[in-house]
Protein backbone atom coordinates (compact mmCIF):
# COMPACT_ATOMS: atom_id res chain seq x y z
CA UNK A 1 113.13 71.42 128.13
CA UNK A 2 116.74 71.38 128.57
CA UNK A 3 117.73 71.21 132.22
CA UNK A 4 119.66 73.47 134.55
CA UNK A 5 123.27 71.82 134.82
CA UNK A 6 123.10 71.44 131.33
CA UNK A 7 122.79 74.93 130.49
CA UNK A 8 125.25 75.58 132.97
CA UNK A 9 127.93 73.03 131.78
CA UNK A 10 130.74 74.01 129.85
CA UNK A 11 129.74 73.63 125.80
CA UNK A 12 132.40 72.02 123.32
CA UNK A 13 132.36 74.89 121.03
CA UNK A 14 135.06 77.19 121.87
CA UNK A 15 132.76 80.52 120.54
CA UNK A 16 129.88 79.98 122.59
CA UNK A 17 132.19 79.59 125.11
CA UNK A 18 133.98 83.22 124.30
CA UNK A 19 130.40 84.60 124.76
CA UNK A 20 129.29 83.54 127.32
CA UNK A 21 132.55 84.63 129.01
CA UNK A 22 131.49 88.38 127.23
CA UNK A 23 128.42 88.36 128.86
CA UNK A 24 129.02 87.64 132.44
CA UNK A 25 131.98 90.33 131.96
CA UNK A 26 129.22 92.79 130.26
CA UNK A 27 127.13 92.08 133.37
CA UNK A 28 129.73 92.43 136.00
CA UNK A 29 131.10 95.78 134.00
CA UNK A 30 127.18 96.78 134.09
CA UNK A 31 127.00 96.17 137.75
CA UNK A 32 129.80 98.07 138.92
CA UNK A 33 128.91 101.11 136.85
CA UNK A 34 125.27 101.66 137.33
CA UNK A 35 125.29 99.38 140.62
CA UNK A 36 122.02 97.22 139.21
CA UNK A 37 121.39 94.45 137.04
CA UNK A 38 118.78 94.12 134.32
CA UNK A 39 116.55 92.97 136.28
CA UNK A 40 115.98 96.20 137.50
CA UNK A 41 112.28 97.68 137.87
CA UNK A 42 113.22 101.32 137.22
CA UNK A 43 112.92 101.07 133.31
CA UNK A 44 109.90 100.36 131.23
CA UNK A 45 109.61 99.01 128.17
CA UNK A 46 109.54 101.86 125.99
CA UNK A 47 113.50 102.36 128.09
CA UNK A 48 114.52 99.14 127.70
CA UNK A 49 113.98 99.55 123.71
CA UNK A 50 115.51 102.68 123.17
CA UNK A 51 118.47 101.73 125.16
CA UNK A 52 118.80 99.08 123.01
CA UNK A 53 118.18 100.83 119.87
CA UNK A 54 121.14 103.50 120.83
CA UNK A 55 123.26 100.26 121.06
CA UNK A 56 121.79 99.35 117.43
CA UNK A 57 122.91 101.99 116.25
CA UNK A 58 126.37 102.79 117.73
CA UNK A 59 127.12 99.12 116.40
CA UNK A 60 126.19 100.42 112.98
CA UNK A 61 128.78 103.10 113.59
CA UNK A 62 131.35 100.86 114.63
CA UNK A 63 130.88 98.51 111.17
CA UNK A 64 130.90 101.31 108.95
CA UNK A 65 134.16 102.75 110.37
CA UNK A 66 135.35 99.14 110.51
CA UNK A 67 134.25 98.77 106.57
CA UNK A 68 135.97 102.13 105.93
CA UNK A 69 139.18 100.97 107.17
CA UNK A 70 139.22 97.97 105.01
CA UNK A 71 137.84 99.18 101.70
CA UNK A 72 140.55 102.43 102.15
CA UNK A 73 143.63 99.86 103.11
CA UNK A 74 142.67 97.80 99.77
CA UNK A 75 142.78 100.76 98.24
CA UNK A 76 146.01 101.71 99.01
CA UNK A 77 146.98 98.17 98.42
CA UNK A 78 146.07 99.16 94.43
């Protein structure tokens, strides 16, 4: 198993890097809005899932409007 400080240690690769940097901001930014972390004991399972589920699918949002804008600028590109 790895150990501790190496886990901890700054990696080589500069996109691991990035997000790992997202996460601690994600889980400061958590923190300050709903004054917990996820270690929480309010939530059960069945919570914890369809949180995540509602983020599931507001990514898919975000991809599709994100595809959108591409396929319409090649279009207008024709």
């Amino acid at each position: 198993m790895t150990d501790y400080h190496t886990l901890t240690t700054p990696c080589a690769d500069p996109i691991v890097e990035a997000v790992r940097d997202d996460l601690r901001r994600r889980s400061l930014a958590g923190q300050a809005k709903y004054g917990a972390t996820l270690d929480r004991g309010d939530l059960d399972l069945l919570d914890w899932l369809q949180h995540a589920y509602e983020e599931g699918l507001d990514q898919c949002l975000y991809l599709r409007r994100a595809i959108w804008e591409l396929q319409r600028a090649e279009d207008d590109g024709r």
